[in-house]
C-alpha atoms as a PDB file:
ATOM      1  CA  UNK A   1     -78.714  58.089  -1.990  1.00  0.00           C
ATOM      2  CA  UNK A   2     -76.069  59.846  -4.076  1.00  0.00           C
ATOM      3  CA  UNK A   3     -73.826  60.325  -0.659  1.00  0.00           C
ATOM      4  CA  UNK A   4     -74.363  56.358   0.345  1.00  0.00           C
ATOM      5  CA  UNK A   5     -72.634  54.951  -2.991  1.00  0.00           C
ATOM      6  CA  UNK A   6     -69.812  57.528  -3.273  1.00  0.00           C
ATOM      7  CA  UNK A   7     -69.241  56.465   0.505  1.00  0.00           C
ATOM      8  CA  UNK A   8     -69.406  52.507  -0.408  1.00  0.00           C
ATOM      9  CA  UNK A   9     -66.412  53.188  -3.232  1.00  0.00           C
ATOM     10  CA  UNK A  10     -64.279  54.826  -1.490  1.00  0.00           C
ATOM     11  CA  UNK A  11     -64.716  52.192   1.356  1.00  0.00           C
ATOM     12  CA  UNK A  12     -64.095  49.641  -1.724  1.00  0.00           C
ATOM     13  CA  UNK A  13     -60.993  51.409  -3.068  1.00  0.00           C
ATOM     14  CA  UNK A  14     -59.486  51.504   0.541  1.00  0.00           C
ATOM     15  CA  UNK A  15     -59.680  47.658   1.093  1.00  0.00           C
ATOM     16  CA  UNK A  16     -57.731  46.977  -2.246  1.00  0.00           C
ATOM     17  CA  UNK A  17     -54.212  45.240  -1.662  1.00  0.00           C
ATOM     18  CA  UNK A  18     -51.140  44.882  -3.469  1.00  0.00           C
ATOM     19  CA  UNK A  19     -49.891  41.468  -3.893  1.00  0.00           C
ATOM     20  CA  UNK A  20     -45.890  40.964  -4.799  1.00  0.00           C
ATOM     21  CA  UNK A  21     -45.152  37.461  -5.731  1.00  0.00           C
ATOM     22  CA  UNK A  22     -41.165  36.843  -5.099  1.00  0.00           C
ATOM     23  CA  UNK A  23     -39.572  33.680  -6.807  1.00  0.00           C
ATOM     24  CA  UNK A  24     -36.304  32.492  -5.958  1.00  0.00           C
ATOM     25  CA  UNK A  25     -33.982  32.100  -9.096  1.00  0.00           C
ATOM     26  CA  UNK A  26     -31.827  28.933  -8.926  1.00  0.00           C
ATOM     27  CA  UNK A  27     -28.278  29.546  -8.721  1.00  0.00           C
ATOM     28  CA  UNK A  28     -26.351  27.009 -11.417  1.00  0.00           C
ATOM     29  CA  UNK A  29     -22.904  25.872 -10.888  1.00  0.00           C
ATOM     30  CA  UNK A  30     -20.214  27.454 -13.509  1.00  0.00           C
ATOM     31  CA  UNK A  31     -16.468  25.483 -13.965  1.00  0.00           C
ATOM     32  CA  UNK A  32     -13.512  26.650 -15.250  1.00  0.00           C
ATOM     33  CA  UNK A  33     -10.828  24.455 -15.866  1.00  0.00           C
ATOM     34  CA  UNK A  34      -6.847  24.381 -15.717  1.00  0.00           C
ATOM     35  CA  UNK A  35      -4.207  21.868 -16.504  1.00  0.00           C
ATOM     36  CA  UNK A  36      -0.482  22.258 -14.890  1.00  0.00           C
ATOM     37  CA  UNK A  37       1.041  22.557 -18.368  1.00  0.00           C
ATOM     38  CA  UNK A  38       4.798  23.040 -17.188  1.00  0.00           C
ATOM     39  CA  UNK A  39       4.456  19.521 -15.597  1.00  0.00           C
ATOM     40  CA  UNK A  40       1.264  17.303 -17.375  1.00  0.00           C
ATOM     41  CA  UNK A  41       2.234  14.821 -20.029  1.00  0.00           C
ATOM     42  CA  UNK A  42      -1.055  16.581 -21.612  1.00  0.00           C
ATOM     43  CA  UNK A  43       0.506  18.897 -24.383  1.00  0.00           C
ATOM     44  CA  UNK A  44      -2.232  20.727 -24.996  1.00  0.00           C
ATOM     45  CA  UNK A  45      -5.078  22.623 -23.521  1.00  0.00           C
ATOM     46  CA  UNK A  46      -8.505  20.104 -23.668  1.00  0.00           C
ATOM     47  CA  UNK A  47      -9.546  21.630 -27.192  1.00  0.00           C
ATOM     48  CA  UNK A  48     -13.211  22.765 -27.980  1.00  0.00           C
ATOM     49  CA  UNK A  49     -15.871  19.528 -28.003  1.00  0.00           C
ATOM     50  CA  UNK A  50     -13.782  17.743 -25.137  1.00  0.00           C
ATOM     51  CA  UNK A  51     -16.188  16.349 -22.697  1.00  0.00           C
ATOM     52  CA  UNK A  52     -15.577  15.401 -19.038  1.00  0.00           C
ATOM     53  CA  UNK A  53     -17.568  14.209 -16.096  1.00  0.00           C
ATOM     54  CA  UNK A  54     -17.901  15.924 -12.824  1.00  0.00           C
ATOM     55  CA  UNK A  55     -19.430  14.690  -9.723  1.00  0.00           C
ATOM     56  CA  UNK A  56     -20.439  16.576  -6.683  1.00  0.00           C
ATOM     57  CA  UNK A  57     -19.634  15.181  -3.315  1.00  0.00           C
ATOM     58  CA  UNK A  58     -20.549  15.614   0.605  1.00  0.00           C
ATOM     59  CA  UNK A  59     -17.386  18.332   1.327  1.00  0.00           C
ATOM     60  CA  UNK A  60     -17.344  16.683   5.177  1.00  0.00           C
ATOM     61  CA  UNK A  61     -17.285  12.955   3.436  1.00  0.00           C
ATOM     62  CA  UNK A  62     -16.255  12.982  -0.376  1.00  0.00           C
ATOM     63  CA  UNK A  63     -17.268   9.578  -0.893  1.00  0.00           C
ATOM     64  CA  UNK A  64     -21.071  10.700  -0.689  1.00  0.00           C
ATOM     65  CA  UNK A  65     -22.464  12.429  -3.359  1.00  0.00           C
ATOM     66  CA  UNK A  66     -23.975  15.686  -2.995  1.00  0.00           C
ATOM     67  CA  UNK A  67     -27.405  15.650  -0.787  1.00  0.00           C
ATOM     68  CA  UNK A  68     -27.619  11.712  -1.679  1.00  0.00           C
ATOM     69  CA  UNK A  69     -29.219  12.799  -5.333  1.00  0.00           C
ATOM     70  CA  UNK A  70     -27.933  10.941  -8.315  1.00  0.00           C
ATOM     71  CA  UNK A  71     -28.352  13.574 -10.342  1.00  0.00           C
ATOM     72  CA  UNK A  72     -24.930  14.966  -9.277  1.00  0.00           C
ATOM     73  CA  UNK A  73     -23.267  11.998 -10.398  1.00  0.00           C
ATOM     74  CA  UNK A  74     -21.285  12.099 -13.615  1.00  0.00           C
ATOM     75  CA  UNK A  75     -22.408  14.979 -15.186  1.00  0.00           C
ATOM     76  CA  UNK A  76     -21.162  15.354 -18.836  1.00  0.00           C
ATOM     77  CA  UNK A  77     -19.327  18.856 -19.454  1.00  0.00           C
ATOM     78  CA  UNK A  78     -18.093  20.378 -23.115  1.00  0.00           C
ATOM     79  CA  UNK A  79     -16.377  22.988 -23.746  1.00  0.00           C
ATOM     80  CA  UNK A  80     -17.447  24.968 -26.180  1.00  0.00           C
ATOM     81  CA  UNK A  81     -15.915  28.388 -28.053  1.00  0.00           C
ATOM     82  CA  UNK A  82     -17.956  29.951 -24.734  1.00  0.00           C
ATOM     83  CA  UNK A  83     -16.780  27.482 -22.202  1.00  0.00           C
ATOM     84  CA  UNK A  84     -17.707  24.544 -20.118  1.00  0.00           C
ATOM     85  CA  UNK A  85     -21.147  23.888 -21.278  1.00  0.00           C
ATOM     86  CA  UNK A  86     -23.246  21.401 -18.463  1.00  0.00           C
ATOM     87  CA  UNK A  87     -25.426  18.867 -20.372  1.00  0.00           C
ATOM     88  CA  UNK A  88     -28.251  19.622 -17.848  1.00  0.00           C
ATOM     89  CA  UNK A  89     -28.632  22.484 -15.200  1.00  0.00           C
ATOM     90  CA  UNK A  90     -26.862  22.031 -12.173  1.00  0.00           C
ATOM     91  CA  UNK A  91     -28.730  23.800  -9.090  1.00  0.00           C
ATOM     92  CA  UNK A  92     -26.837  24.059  -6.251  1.00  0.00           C
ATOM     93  CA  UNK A  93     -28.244  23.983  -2.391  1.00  0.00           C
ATOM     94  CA  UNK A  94     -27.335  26.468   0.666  1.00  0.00           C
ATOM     95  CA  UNK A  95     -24.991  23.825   2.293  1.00  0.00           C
ATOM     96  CA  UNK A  96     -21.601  23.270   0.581  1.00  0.00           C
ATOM     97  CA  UNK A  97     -19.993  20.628  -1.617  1.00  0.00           C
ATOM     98  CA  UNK A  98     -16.802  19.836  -3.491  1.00  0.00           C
ATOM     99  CA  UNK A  99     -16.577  19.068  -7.461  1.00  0.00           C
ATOM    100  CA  UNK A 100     -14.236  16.608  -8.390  1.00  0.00           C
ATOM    101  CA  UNK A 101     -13.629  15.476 -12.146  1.00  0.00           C
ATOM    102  CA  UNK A 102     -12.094  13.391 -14.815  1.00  0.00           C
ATOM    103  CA  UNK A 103     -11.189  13.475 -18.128  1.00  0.00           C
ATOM    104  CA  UNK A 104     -12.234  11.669 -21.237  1.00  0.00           C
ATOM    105  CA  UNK A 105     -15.771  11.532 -20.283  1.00  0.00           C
ATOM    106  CA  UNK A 106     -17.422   8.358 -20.022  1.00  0.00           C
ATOM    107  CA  UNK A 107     -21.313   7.657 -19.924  1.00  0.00           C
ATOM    108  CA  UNK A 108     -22.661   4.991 -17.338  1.00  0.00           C
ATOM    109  CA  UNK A 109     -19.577   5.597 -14.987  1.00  0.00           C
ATOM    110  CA  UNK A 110     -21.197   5.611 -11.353  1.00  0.00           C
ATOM    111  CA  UNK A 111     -17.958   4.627  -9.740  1.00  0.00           C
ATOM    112  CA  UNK A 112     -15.423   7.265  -8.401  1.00  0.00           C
ATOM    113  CA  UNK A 113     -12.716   4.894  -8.706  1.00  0.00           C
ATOM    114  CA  UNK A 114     -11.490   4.234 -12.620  1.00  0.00           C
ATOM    115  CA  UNK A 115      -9.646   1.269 -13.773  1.00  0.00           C
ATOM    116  CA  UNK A 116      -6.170   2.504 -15.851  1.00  0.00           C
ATOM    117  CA  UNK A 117      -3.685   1.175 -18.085  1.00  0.00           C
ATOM    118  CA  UNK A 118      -1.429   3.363 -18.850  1.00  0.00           C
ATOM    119  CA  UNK A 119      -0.509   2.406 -22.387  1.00  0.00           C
ATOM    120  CA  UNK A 120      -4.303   2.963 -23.394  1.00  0.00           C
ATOM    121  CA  UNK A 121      -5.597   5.797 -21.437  1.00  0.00           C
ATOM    122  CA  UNK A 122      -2.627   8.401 -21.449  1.00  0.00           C
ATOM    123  CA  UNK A 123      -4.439  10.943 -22.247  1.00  0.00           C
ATOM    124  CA  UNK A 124      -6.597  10.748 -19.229  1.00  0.00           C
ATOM    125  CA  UNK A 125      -7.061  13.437 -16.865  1.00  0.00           C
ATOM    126  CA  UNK A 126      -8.434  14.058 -12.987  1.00  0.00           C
ATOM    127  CA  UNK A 127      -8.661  16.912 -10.142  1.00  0.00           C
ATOM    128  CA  UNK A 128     -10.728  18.689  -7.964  1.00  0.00           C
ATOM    129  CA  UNK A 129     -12.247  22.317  -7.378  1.00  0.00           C
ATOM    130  CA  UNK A 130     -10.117  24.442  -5.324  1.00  0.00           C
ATOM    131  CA  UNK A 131     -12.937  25.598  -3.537  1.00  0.00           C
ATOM    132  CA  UNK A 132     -16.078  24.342  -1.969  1.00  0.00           C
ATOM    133  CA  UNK A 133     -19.538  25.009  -3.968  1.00  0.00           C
ATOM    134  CA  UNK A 134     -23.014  25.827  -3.016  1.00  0.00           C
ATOM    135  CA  UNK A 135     -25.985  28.308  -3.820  1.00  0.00           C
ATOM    136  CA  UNK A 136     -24.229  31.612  -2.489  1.00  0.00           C
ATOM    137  CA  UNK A 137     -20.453  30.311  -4.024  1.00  0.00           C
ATOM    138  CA  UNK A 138     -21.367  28.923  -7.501  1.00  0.00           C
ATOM    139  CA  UNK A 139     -18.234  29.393  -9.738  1.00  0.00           C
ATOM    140  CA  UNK A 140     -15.179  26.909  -9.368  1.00  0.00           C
ATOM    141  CA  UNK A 141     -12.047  26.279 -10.765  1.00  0.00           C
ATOM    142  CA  UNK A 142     -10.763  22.680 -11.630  1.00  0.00           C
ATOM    143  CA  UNK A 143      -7.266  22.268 -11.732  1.00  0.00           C
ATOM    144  CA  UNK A 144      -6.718  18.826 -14.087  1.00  0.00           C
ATOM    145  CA  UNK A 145      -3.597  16.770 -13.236  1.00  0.00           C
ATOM    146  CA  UNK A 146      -2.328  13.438 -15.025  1.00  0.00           C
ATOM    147  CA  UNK A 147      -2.012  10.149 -12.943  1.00  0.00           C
ATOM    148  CA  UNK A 148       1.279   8.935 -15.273  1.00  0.00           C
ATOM    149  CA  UNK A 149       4.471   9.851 -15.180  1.00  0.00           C
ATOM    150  CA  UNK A 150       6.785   9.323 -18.748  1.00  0.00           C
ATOM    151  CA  UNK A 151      10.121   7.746 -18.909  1.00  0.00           C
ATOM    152  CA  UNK A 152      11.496   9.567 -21.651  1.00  0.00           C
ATOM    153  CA  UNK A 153      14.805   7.810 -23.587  1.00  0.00           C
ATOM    154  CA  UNK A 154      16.482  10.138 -26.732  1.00  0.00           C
ATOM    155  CA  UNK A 155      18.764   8.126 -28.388  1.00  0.00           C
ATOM    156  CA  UNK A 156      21.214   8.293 -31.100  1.00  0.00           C
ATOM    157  CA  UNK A 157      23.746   6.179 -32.899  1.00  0.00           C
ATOM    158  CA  UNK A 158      27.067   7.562 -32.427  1.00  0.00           C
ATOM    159  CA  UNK A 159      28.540   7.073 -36.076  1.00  0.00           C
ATOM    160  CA  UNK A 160      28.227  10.270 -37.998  1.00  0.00           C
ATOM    161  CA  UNK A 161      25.750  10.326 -41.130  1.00  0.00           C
ATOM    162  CA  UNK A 162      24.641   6.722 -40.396  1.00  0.00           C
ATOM    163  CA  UNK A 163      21.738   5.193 -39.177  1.00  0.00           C
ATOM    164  CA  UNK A 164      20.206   1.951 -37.171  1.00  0.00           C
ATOM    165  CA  UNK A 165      17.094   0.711 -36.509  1.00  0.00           C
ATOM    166  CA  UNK A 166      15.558  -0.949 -33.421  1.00  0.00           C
ATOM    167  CA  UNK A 167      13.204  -3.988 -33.994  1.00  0.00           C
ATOM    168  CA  UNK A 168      12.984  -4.156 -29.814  1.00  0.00           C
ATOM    169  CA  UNK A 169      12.860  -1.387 -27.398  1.00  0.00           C
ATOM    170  CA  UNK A 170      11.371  -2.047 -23.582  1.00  0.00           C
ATOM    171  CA  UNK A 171      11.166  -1.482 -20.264  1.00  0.00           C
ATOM    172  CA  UNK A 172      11.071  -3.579 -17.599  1.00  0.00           C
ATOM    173  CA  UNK A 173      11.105  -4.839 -14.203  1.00  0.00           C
ATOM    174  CA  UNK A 174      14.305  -6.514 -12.728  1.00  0.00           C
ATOM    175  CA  UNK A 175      12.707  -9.536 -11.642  1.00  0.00           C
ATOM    176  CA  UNK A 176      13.345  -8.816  -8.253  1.00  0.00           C
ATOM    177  CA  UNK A 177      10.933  -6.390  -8.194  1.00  0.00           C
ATOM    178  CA  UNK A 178       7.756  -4.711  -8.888  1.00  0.00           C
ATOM    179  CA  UNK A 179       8.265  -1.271  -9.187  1.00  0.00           C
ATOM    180  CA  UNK A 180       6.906  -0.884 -13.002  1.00  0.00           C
ATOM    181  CA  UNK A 181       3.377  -1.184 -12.911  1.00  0.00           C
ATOM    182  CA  UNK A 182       0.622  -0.037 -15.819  1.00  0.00           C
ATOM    183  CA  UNK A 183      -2.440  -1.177 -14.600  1.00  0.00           C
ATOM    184  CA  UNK A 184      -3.674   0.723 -11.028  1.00  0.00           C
ATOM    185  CA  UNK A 185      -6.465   3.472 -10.639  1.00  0.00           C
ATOM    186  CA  UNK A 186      -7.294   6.939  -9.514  1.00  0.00           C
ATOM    187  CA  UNK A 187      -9.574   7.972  -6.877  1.00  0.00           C
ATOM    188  CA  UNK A 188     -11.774  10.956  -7.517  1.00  0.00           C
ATOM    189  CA  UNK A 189     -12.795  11.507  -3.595  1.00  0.00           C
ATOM    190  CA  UNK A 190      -9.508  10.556  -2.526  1.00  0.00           C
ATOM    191  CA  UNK A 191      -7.510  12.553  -5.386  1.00  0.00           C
ATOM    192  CA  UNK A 192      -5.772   9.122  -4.728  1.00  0.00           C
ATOM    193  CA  UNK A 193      -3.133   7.561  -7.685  1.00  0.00           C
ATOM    194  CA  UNK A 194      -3.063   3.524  -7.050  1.00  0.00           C
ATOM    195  CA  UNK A 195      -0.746   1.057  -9.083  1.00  0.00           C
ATOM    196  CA  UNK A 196      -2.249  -2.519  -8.458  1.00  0.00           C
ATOM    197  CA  UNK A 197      -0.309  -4.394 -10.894  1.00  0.00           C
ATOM    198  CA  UNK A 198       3.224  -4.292 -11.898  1.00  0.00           C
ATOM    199  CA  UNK A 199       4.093  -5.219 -15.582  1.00  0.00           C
ATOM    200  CA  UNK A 200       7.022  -7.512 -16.596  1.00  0.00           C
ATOM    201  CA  UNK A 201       7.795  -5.398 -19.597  1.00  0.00           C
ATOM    202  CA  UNK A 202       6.292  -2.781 -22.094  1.00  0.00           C
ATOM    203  CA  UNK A 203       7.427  -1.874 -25.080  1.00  0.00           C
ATOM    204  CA  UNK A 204       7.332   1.261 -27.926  1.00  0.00           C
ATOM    205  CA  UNK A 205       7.846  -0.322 -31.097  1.00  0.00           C
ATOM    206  CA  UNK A 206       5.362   0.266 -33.641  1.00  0.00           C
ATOM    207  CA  UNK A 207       3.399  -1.200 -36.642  1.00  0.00           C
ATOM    208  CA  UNK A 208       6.115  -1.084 -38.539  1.00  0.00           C
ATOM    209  CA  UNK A 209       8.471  -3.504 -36.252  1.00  0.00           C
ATOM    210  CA  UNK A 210      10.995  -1.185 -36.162  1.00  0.00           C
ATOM    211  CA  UNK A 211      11.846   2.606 -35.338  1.00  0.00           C
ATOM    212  CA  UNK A 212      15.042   3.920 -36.905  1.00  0.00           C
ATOM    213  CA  UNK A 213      17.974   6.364 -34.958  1.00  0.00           C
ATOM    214  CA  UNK A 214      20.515   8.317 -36.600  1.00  0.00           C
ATOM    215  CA  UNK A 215      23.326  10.505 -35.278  1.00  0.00           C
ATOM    216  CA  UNK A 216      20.400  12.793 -33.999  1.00  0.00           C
ATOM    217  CA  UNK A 217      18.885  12.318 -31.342  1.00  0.00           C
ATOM    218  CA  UNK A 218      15.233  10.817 -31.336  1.00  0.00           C
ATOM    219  CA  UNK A 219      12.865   9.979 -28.125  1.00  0.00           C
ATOM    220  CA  UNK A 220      10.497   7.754 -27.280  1.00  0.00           C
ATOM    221  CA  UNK A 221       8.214   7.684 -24.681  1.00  0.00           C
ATOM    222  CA  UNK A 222       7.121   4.857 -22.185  1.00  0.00           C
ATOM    223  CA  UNK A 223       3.729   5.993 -19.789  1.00  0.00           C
ATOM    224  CA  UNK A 224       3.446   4.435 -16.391  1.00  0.00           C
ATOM    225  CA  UNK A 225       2.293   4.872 -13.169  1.00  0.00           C
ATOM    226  CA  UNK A 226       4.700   7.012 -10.611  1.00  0.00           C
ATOM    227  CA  UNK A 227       7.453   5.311  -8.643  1.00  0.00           C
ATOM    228  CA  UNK A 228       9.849   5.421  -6.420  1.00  0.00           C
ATOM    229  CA  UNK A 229      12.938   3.277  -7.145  1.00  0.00           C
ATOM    230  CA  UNK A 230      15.398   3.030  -4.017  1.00  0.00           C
ATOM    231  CA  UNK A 231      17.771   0.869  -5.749  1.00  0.00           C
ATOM    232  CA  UNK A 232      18.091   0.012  -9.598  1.00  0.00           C
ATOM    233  CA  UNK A 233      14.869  -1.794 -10.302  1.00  0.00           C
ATOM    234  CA  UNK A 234      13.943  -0.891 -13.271  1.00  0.00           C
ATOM    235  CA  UNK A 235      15.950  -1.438 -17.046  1.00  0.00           C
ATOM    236  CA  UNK A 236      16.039  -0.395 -20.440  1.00  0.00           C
ATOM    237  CA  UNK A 237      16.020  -2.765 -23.288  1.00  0.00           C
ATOM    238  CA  UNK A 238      17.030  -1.936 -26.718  1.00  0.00           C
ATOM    239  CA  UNK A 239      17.668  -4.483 -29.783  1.00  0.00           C
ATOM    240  CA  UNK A 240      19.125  -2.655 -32.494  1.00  0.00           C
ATOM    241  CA  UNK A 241      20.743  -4.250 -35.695  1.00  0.00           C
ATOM    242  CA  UNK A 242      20.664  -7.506 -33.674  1.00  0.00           C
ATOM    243  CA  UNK A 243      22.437  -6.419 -31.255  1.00  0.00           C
ATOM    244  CA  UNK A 244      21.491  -5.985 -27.596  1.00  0.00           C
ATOM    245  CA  UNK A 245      22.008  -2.764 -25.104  1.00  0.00           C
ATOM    246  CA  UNK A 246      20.985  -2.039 -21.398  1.00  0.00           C
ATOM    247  CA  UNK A 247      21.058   0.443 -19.611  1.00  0.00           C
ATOM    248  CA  UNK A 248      19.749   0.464 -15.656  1.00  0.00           C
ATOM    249  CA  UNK A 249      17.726   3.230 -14.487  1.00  0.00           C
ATOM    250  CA  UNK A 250      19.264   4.556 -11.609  1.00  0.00           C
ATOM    251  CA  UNK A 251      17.664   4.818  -8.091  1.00  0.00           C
ATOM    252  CA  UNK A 252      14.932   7.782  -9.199  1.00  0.00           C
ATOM    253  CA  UNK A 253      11.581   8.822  -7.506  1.00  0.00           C
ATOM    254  CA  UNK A 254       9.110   9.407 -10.473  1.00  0.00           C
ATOM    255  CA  UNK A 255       6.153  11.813  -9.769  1.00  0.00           C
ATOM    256  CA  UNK A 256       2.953  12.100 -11.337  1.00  0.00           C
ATOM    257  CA  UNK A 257       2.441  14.255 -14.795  1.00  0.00           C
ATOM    258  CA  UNK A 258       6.311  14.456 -14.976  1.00  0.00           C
ATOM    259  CA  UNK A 259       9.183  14.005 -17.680  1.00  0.00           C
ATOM    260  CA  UNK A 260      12.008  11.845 -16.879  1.00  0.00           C
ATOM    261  CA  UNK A 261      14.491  12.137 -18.629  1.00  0.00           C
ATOM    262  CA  UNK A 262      17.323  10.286 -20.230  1.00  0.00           C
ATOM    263  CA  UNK A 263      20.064  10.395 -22.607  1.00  0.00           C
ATOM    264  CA  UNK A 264      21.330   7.666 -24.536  1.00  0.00           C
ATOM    265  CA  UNK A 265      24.277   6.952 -27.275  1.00  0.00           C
ATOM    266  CA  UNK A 266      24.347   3.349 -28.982  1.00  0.00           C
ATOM    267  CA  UNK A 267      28.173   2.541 -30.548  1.00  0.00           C
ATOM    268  CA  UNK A 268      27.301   0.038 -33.080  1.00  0.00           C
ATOM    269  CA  UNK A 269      31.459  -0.884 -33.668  1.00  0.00           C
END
């Protein structure tokens, strides 16, 4: 009897099987991001607490989102001291997709094309990963461009130690033509920078109702969408002591997130 149950627990012990349970961990997208400083009329690097959206698109047709799932539709992202920080996890699938972005975030934007003005959003921002994304390629880099270009104007009064001030300073459109325009957008699957409305004139002066120039130079800046001007389409305005000054802007191509340029002396005799 002694032999039979040794023999039945070895039989039992010889049966036993080792189970190994193997879960797949998700693999989460990580961004970095870069702006084209040498060119962008951004100054600065997007400081800590900036937010921006993201959505992830089809790589074979951009204007699908990722998979068909909303949830990869405007996804906010803030940097922190670490990083870009994703408000939720973002698990990515075997087949590949493309990140595209935009900059100031906005919440309940489900559209990839954004309305502009370029007097009120200059400090926006847009671009695209440089590579393609999925579960086996999960970091990215963004590389942030501006849509605007800037017409840049220093001026001075040419009398030394005196000074004028402008109560009107503008740009604007020869009427000929529509080549100023600050009203347009920018599409984020297309990468795509679309004026849709010219402007008759915009203008810099302030609150105050007037800027003041001495015999140092001083700039202001005019944002608007890029251009190319084959002939002299566009003109400078300037009132200053009640006097007026033009000056035509010569035939000039002007390409997103640059500086253009110009230098101007007013002789007030």
């Amino acid at each position: 009897m002694r032999t039979l149950l040794l023999f039945l627990f070895s039989l039992l012990a010889s049966c036993t099987t080792k189970i190994e349970s193997y879960v797949n961990t998700p693999v989460r997208l990580e961004i970095s991001l870069e702006s084209d400083l040498s060119r962008s009329t951004s100054a600065n690097l997007l400081p800590v607490g900036s937010e921006i959206g993201i959505f992830i698109v089809e790589s074979v047709n951009m204007e699908a989102i990722y998979d068909g799932e909303e949830r990869y539709r405007n996804i906010r992202v803030i940097r922190t001291l670490d990083g870009w920080r994703m408000d939720q996890d973002v698990i990515l699938k075997s087949f590949p997709g493309k990140v595209v972005a935009y900059y100031p975030y906005k919440e309940g934007l489900t559209d990839m094309y954004i309305p502009l003005n370029s007097e009120e959003d200059r400090t926006f921002l847009f671009g695209q990963g440089e590579t393609e994304v999925s579960e086996s390629s999960p970091k990215v880099l963004i590389r942030m461009q501006s849509p605007f270009t800037i017409a840049r104007f220093w001026l001075k009064q040419s009398a030394p130690g005196s000074s004028v001030f402008a109560t009107e300073l503008r740009l604007r459109n020869d009427p000929q033509f529509t080549s100023l325009c600050i009203r347009g957008n920018v599409g984020l699957s297309t990468q795509s920078i679309n004026p849709v409305l010219s402007s008759p004139h915009i203008s810099v002066i302030d609150d105050q109702g007037y800027i003041w120039f001495t015999d140092k130079y001083r700039n202001v800046d005019f944002f608007v969408f890029p251009c190319r001007m084959r002939t002299a389409e566009i003109i400078f305005e300037a009132r200053i002591d009640d006097r007026y000054y033009q000056y035509v802007i010569p035939p000039a191509t002007w390409i997103p997130g640059m500086v253009n340029e110009y230098y101007l002396t007013f002789n007030n005799n």
